[in-house]
C-alpha atoms as a PDB file:
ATOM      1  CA  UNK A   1      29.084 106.243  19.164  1.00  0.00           C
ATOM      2  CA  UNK A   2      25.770 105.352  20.338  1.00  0.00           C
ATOM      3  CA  UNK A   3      24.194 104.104  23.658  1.00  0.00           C
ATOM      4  CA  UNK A   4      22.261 101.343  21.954  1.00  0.00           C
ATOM      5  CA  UNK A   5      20.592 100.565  18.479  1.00  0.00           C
ATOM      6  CA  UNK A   6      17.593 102.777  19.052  1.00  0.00           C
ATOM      7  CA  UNK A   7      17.681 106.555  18.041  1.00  0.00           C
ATOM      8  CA  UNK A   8      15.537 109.595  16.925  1.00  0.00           C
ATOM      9  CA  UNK A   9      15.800 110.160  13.335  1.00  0.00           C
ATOM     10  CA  UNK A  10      16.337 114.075  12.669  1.00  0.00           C
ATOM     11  CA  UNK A  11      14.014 116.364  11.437  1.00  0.00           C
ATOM     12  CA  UNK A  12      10.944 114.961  13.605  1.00  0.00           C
ATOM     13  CA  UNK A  13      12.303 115.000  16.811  1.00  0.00           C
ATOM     14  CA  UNK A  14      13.317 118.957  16.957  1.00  0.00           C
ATOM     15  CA  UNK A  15      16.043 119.464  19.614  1.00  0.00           C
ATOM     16  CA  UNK A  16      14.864 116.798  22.125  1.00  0.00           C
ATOM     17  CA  UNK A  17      12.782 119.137  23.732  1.00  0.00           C
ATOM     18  CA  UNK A  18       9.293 118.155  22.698  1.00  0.00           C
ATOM     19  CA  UNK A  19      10.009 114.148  23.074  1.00  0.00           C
ATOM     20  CA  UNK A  20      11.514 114.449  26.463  1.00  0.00           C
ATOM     21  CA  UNK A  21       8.169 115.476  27.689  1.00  0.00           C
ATOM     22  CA  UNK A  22       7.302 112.002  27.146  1.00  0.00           C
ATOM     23  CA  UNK A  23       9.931 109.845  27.355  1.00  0.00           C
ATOM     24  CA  UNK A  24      13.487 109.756  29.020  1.00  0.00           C
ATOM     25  CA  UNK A  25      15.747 110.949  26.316  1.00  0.00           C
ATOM     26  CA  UNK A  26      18.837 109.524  27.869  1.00  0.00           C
ATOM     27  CA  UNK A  27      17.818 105.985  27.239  1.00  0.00           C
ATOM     28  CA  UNK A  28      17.892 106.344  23.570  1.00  0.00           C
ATOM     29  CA  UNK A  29      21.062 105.569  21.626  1.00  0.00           C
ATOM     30  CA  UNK A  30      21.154 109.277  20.217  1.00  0.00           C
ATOM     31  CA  UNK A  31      18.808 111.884  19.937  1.00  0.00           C
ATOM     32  CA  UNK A  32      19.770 113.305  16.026  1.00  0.00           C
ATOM     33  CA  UNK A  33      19.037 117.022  15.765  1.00  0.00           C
ATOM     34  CA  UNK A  34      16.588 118.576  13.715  1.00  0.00           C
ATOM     35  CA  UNK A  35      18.954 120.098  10.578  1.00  0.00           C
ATOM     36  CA  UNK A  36      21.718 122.961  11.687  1.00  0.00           C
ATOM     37  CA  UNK A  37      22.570 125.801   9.649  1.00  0.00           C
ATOM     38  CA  UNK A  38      24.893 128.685  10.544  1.00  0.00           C
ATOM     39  CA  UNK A  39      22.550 131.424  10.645  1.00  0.00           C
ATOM     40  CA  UNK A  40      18.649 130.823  11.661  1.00  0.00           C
ATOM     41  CA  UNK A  41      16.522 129.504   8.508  1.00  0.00           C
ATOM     42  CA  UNK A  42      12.661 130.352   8.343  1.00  0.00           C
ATOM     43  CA  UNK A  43      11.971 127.651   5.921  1.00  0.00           C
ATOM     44  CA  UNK A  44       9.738 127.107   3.097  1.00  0.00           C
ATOM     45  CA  UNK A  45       6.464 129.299   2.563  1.00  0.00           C
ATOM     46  CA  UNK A  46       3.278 127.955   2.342  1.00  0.00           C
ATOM     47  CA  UNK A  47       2.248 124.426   2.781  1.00  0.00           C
ATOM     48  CA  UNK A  48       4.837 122.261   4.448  1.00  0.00           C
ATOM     49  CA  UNK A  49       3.562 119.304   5.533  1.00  0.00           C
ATOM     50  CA  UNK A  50       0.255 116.756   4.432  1.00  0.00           C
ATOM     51  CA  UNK A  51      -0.505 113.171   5.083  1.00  0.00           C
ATOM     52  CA  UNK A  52      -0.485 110.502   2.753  1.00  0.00           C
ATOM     53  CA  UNK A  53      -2.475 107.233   3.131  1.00  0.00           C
ATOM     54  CA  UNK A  54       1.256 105.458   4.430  1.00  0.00           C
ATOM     55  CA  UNK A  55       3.804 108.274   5.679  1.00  0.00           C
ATOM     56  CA  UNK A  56       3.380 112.283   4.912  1.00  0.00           C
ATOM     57  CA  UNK A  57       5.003 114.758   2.533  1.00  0.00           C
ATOM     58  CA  UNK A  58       7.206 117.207   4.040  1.00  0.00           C
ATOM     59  CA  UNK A  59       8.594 120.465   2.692  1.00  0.00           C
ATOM     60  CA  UNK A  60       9.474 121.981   5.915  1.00  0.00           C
ATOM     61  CA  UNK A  61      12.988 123.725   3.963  1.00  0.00           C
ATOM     62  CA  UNK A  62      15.288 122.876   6.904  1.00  0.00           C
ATOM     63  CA  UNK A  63      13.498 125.797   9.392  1.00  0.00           C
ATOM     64  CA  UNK A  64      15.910 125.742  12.367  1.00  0.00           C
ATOM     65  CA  UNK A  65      17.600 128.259  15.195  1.00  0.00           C
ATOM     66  CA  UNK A  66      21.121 128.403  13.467  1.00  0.00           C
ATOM     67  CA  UNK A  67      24.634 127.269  15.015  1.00  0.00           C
ATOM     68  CA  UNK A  68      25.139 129.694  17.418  1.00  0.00           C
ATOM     69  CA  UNK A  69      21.127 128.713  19.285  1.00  0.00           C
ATOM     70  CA  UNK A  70      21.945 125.474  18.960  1.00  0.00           C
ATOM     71  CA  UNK A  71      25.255 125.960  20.783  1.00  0.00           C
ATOM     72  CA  UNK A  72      24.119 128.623  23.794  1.00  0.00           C
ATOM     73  CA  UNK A  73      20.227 126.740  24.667  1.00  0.00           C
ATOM     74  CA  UNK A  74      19.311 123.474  23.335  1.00  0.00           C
ATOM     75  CA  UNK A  75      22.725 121.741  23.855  1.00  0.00           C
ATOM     76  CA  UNK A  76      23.060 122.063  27.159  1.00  0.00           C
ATOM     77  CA  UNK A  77      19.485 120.713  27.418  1.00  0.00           C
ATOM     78  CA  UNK A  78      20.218 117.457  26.117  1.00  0.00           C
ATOM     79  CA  UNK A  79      23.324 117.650  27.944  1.00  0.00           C
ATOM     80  CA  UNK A  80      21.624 117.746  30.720  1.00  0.00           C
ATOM     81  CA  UNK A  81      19.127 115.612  30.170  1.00  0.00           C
ATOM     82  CA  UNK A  82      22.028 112.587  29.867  1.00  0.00           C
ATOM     83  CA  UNK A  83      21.772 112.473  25.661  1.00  0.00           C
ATOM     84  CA  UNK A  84      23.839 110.961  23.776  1.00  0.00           C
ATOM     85  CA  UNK A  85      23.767 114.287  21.181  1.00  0.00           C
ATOM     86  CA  UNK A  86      24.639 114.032  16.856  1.00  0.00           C
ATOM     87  CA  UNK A  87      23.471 117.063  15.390  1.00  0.00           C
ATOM     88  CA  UNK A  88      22.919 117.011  11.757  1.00  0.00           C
ATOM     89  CA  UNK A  89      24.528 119.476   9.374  1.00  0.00           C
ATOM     90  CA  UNK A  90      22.592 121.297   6.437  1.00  0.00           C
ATOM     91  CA  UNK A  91      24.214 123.454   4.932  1.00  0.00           C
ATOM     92  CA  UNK A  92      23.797 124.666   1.548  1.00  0.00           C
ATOM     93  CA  UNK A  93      27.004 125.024   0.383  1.00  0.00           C
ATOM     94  CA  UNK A  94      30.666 123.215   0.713  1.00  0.00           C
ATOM     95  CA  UNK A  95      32.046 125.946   2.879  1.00  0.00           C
ATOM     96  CA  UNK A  96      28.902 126.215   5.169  1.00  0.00           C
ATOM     97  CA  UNK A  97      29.089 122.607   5.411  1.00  0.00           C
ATOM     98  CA  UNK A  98      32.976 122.512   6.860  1.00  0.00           C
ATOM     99  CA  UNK A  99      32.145 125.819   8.798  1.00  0.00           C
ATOM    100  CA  UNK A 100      29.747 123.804  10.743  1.00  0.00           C
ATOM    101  CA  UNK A 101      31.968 120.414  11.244  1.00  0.00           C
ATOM    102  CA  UNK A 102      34.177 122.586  12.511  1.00  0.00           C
ATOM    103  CA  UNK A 103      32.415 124.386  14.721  1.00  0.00           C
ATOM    104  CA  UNK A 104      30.211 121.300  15.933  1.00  0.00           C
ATOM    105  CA  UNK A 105      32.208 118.910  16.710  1.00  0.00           C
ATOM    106  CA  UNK A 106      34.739 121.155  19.270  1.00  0.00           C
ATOM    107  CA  UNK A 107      31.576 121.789  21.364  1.00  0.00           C
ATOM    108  CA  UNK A 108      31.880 119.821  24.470  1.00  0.00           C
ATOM    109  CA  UNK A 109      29.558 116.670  24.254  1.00  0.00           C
ATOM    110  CA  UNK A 110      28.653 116.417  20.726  1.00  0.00           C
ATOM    111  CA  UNK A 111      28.935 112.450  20.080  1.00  0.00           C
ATOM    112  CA  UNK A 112      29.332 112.776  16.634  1.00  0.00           C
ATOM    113  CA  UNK A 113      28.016 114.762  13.565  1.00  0.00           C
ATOM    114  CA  UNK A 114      25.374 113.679  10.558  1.00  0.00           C
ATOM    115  CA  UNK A 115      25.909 115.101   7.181  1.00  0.00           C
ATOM    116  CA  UNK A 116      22.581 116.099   5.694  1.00  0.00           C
ATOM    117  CA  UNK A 117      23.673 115.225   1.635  1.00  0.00           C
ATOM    118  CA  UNK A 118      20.184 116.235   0.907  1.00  0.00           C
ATOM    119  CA  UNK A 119      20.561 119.562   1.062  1.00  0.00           C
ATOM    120  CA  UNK A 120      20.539 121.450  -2.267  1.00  0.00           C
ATOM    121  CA  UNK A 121      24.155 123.169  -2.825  1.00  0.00           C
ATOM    122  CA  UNK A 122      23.376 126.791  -3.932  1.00  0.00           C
ATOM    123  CA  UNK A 123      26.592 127.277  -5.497  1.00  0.00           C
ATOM    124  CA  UNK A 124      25.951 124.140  -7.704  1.00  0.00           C
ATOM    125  CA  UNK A 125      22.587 125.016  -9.296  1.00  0.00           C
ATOM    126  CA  UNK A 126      20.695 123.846  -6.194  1.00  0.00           C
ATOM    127  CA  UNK A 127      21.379 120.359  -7.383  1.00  0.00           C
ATOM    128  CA  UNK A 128      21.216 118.636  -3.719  1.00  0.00           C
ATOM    129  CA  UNK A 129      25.205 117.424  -2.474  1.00  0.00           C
ATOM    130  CA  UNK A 130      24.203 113.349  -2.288  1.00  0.00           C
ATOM    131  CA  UNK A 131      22.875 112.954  -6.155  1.00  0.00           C
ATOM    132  CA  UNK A 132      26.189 114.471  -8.030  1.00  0.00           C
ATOM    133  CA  UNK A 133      28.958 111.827  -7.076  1.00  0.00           C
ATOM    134  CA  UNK A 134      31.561 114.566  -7.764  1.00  0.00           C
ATOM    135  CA  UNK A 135      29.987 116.834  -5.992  1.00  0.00           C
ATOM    136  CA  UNK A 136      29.199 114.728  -2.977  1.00  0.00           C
ATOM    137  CA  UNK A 137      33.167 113.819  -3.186  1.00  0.00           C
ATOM    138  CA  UNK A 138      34.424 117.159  -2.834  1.00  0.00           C
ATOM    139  CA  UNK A 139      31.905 117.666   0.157  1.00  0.00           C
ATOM    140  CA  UNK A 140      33.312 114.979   2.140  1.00  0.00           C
ATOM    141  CA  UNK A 141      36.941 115.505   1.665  1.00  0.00           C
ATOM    142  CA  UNK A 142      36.762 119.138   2.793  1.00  0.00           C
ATOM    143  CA  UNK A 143      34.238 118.062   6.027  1.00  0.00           C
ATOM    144  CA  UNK A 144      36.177 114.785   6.754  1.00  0.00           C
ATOM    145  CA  UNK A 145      39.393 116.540   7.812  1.00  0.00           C
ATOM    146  CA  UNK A 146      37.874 119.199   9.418  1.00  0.00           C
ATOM    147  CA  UNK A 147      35.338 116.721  12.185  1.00  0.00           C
ATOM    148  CA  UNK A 148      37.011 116.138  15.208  1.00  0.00           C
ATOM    149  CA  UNK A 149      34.454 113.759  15.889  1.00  0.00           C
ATOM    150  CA  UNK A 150      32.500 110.599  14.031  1.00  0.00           C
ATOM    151  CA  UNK A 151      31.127 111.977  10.953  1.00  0.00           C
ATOM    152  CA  UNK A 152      28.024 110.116   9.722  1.00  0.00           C
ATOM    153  CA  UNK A 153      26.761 110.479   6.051  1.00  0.00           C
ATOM    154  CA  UNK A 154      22.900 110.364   5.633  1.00  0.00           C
ATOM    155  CA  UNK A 155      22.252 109.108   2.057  1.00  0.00           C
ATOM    156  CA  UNK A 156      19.749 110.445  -0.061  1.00  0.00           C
ATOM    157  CA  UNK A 157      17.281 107.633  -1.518  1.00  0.00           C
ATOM    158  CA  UNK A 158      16.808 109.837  -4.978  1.00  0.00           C
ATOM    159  CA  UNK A 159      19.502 108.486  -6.898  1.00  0.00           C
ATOM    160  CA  UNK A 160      20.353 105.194  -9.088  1.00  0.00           C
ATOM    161  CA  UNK A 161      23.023 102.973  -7.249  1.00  0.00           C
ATOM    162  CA  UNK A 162      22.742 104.287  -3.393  1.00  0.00           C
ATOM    163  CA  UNK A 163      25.537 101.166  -2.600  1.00  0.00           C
ATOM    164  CA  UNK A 164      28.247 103.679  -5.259  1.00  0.00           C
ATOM    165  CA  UNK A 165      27.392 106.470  -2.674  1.00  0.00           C
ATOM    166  CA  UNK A 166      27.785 104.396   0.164  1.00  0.00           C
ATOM    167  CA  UNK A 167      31.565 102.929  -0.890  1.00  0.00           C
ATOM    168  CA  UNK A 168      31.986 106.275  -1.506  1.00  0.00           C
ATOM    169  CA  UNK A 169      31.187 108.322   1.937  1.00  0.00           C
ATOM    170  CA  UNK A 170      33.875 104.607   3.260  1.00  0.00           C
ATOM    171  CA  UNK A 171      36.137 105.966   1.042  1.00  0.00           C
ATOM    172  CA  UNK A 172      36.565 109.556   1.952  1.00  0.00           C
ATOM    173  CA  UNK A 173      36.321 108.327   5.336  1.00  0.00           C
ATOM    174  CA  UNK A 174      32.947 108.493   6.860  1.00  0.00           C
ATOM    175  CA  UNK A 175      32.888 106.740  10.019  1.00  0.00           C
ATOM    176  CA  UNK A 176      28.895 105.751   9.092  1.00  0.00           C
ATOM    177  CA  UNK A 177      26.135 106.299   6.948  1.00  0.00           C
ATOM    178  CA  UNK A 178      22.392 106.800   7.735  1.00  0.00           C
ATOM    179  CA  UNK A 179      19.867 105.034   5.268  1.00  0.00           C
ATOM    180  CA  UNK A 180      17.850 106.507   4.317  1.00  0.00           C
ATOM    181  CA  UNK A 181      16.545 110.198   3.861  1.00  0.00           C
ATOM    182  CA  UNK A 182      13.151 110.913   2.324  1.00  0.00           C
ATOM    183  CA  UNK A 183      12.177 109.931  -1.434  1.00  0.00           C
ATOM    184  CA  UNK A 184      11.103 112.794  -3.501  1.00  0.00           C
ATOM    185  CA  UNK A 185       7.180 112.821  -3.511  1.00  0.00           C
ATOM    186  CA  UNK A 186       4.177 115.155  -5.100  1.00  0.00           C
ATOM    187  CA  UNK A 187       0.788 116.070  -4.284  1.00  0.00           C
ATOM    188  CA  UNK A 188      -1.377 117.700  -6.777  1.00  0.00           C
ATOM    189  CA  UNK A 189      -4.708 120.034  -5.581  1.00  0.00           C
ATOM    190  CA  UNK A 190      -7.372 119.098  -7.519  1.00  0.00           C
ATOM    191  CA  UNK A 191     -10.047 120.941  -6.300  1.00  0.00           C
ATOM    192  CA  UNK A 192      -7.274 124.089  -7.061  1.00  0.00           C
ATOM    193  CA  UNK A 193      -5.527 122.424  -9.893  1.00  0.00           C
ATOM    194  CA  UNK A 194      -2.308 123.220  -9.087  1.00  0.00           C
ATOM    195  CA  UNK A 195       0.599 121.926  -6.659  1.00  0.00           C
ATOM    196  CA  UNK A 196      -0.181 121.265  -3.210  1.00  0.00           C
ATOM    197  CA  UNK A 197       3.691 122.461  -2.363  1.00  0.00           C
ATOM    198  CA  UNK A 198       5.023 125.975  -3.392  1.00  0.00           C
ATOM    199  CA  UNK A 199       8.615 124.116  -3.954  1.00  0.00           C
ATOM    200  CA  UNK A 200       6.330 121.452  -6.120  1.00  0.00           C
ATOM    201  CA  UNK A 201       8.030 118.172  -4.749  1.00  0.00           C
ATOM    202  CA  UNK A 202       8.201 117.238  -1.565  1.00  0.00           C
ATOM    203  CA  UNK A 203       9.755 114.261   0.964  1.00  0.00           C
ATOM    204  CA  UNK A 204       8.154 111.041   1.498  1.00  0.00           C
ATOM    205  CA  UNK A 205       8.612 109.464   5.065  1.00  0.00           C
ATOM    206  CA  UNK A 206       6.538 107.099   6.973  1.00  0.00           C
ATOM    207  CA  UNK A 207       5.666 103.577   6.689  1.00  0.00           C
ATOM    208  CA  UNK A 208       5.235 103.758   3.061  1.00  0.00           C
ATOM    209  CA  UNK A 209       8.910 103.926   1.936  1.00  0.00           C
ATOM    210  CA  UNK A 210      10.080 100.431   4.763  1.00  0.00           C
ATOM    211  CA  UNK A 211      10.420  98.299   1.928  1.00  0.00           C
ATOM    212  CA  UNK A 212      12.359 100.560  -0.239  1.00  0.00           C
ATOM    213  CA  UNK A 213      14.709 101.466   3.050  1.00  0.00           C
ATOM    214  CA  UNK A 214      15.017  98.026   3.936  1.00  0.00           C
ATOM    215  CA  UNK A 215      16.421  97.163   0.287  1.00  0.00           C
ATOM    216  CA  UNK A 216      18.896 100.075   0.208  1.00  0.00           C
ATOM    217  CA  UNK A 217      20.226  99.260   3.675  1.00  0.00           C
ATOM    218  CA  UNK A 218      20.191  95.296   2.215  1.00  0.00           C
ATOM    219  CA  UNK A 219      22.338  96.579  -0.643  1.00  0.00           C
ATOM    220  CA  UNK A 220      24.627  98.993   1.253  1.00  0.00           C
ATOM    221  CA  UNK A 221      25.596  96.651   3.876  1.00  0.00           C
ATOM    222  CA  UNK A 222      26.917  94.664   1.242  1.00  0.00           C
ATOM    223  CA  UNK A 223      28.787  96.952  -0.660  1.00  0.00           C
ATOM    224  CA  UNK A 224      30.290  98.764   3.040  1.00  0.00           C
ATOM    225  CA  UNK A 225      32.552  97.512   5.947  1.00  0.00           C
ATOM    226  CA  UNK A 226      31.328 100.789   7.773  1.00  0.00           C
ATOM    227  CA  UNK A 227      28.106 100.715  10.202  1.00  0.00           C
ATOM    228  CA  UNK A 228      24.857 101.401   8.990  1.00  0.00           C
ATOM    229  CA  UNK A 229      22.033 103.113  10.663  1.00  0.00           C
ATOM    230  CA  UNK A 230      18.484 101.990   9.382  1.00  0.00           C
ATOM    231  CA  UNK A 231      16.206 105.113   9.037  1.00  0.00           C
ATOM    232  CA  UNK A 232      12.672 104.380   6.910  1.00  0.00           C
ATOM    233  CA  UNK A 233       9.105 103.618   8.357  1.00  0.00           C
ATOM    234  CA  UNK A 234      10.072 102.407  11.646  1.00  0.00           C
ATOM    235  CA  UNK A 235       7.069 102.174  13.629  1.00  0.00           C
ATOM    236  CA  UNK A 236       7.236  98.984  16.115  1.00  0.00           C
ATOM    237  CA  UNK A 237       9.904  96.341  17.188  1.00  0.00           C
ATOM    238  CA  UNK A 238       9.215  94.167  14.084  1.00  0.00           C
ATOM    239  CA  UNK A 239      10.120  96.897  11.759  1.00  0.00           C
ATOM    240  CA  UNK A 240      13.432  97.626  13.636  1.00  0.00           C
ATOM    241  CA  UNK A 241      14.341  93.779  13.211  1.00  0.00           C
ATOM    242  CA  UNK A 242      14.113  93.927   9.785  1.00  0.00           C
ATOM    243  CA  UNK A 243      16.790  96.648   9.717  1.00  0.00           C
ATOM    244  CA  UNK A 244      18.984  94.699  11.972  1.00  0.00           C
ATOM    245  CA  UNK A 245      18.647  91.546  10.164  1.00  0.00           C
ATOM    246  CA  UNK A 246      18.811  93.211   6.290  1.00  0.00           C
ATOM    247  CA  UNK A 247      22.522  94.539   8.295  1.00  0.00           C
ATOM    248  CA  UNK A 248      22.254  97.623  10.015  1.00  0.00           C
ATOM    249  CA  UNK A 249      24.195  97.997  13.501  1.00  0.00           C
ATOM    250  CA  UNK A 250      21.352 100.843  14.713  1.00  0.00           C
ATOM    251  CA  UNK A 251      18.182 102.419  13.731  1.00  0.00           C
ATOM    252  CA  UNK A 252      16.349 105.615  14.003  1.00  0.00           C
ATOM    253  CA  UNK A 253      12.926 106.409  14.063  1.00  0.00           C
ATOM    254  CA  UNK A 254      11.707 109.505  12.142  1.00  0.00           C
ATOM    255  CA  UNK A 255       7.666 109.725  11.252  1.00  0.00           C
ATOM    256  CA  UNK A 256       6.460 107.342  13.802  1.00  0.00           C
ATOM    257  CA  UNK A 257       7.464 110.319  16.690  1.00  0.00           C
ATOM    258  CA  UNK A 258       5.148 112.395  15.357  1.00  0.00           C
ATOM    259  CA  UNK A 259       2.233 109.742  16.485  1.00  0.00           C
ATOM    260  CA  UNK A 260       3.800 108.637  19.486  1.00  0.00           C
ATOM    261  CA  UNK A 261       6.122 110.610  20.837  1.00  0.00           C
ATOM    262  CA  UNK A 262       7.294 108.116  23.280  1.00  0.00           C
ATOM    263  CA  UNK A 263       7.475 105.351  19.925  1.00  0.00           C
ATOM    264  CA  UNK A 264      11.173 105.413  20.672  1.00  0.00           C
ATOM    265  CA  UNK A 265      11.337 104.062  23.628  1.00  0.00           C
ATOM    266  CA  UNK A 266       8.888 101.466  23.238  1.00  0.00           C
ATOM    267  CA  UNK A 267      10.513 100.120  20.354  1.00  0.00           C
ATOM    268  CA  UNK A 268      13.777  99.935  22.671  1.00  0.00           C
ATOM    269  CA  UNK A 269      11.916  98.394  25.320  1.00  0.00           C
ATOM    270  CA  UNK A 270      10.510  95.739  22.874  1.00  0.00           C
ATOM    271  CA  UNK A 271      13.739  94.738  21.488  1.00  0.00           C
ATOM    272  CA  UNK A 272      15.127  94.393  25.133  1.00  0.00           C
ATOM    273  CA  UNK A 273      12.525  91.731  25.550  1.00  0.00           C
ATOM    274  CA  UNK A 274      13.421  89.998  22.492  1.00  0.00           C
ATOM    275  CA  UNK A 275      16.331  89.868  23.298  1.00  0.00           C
ATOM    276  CA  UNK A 276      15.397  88.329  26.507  1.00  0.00           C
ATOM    277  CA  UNK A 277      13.119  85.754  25.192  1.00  0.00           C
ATOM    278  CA  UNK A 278      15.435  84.621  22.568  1.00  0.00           C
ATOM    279  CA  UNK A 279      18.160  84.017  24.498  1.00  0.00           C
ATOM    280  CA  UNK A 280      20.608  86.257  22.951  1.00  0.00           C
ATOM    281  CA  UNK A 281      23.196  88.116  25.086  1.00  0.00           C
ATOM    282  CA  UNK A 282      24.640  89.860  21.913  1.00  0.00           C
ATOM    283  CA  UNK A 283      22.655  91.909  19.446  1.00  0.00           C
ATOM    284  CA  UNK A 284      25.551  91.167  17.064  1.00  0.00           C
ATOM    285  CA  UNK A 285      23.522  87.608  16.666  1.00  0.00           C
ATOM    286  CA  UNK A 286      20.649  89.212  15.119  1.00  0.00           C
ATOM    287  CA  UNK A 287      22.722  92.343  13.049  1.00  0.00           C
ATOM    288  CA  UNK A 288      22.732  91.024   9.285  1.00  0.00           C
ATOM    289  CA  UNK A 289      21.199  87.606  10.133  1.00  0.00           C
ATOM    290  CA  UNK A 290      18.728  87.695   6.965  1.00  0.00           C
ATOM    291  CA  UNK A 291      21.898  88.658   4.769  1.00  0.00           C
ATOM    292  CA  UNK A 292      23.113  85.532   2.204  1.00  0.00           C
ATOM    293  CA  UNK A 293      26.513  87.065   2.543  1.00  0.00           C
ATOM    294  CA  UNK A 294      26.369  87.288   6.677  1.00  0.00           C
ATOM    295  CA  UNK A 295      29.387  84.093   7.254  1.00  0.00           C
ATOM    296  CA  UNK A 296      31.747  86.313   5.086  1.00  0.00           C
ATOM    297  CA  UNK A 297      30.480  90.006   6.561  1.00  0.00           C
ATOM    298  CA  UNK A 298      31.541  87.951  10.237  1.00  0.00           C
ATOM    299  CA  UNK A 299      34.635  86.736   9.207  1.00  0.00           C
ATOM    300  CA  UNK A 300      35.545  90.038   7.778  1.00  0.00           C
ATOM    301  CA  UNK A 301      34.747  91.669  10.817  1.00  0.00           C
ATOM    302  CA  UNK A 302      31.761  94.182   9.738  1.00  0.00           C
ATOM    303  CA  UNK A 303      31.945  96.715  12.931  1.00  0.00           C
ATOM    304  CA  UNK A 304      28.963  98.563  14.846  1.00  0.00           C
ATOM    305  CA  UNK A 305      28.184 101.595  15.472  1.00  0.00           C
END
C-alpha cells in the first residue's frame, strides 16, 4: 500500500503541489490528499487557522476543489510526479461518502482511499461519523463494499475508548486505520471577548498532542491485527520512532509541513540512516518494539501496511 513508512498526513499537504516544490514527492510512502468532497467546498468563514504555543488550531471546514478537480488536474500531477496517491474522503453524509469510494477508487492510480470519520454527518445532527459507534458502523459497511481499493479509516481522537473504534473499522473490514485526527481545541479573544473561531471549537495538531497520539496508537495496536499509521506531532526522526516502536507499520506527518516543507523527507532520510547504523535490514525489528505484548503481536503475525 505504501512505498515506505514515511507519508504526508492530509489536510497540510494540499494536493502535492506545494511540497513538491521542495522535495521529491515520489520518495515518500504516500502523499494523502487534502479532504475530497463531491462538489467544491469554500470552507469555514472567518478565522481558520492560529498558533498555539505547541501545534495550531485549525478550522479550515474541509475547503477543497471537489471530485471531479481532483480527478481531471491534480491526479495526474502526482501521477506524474511518481506518487504513491490515497486521497481522503469527507463527505458529510453516508451516501456522499460511498459516492466518493466509488468513484475514487476506479480512477487509475489511486493506491488506496482514507475515510475522513471526522466529518460531521448532516443527516445525523452534524454529530461527526467517528464519535457515534452506530453511526460510524453503518458508514463503513456501505463504503467497505463499494472500495475497489484499500480503504483506510482515520480515527477521530474525540471520543472515550478509540481501541472500540479501532476493532471496529477491523471488523467491517478496513484494511487500516490512521491515528490520529485532530483533538477538539478553543481559543477565546480576550481583548474582543468572544470566540476566536466563528464554528467556536477548533482542531488541535502539532507537537502538542505526540503524547496523546502515541498512547492511542499504543492502545490500538493492541486491540487490532490491522496496520496502523501513526499521525500526531511528528516533527523529526525521533518522533517517528516512537510511533514505530508504540506499533505502528507507517507514519504521516501533518503540522510539521507547514514549517518545513521538505520535513518529510528528512525524516525518511533520517530513519534510512538509522537503520543503517543499527544494523537492521528489516524495519519490522523496530515496528512495536516498545510494546509489552510485541512476542505475541509476532507470533500472531501483526501485518504492515
Amino acid at each position: 500500500m505504501l512505498k515506505n513508512p514515511v507519508a504526508v498526513a492530509s489536510g497540510t499537504a494540499g494536493y502535492g503541489e506545494e511540497l513538491s516544490r521542495y522535495m521529491d514527492i515520489g520518495r515518500l510512502g504516500a502523499v494523502f490528499t487534502k479532504g475530497l468532497s463531491l462538489e467544491p467546498r469554500l470552507g469555514n468563514r472567518g478565522n481558520r487557522i492560529i498558533e498555539t504555543p505547541a501545534g495550531v488550531l485549525n478550522s479550515i471546514g474541509l475547503e477543497n476543489v471537489g471530485l471531479e478537480c481532483f480527478v481531471r488536474e491534480k491526479l495526474p500531477f502526482l501521477l506524474e510526479r511518481g506518487a504513491t496517491v490515497i486521497p481522503n474522503i469527507a463527505g458529510h453524509s453516508i451516501e456522499e461518502n460511498v459516492t466518493l469510494c466509488r468513484e475514487l477508487s476506479s480512477s487509475e492510480g489511486v493506491a488506496a482511499l482514507e475515510l475522513n470519520v471526522s466529518c460531521p454527518n448532516v443527516k445525523e445532527g452534524g454529530m461527526a461519523f467517528g464519535t457515534d459507534m452506530a453511526v460510524f458502523t453503518r458508514l463503513l459497511e456501505k463504503c467497505r463494499p463499494a472500495c475497489a481499493v484499500p480503504l483506510i479509516v482515520k480515527l477521530s481522537p474525540n471520543v472515550t475508548d478509540i481501541a472500540a473504534f479501532a476493532t471496529r473499522a477491523e471488523a467491517c473490514g478496513a484494511d487500516a486505520v490512521s491515528a490520529v485526527n485532530t483533538f477538539l481545541g478553543m481559543k477565546i479573544d480576550v481583548s474582543g471577548r468572544r470566540p476566536h473561531f466563528d464554528n467556536l471549537f477548533a482542531g488541535l495538531s502539532g507537537p502538542a498532542i505526540r503524547p496523546l497520539a502515541v498512547r492511542a496508537v499504543y492502545q490500538i495496536c493492541g486491540a487490532v491485527r490491522i496496520p496502523v499509521i501513526g499521525i500526531g506531532g511528528i516533527a523529526s526522526l525521533m518522533d517517528a520512532l516512537e510511533f514505530l516502536m508504540a506499533g505502528a507499520s507507517a507514519i504521516a506527518v501533518g503540522t510539521m509541513n507547514m514549517v518545513d516543507p521538505a520535513g518529510a523527507a528528512s525524516i525518511l532520510d533520517d530513519l534510512e540512516e538509522y537503520l543503517n547504523a543499527e544494523g537492521i535490514d528489516d524495519i519490522h525489528e523496530i515496528i512495536g518494539c516498545a510494546r509489552h505484548d510485541r512476542d505475541a503481536r509476532v507470533t500472531q503475525g501483526c501485518s504492515g501496511v
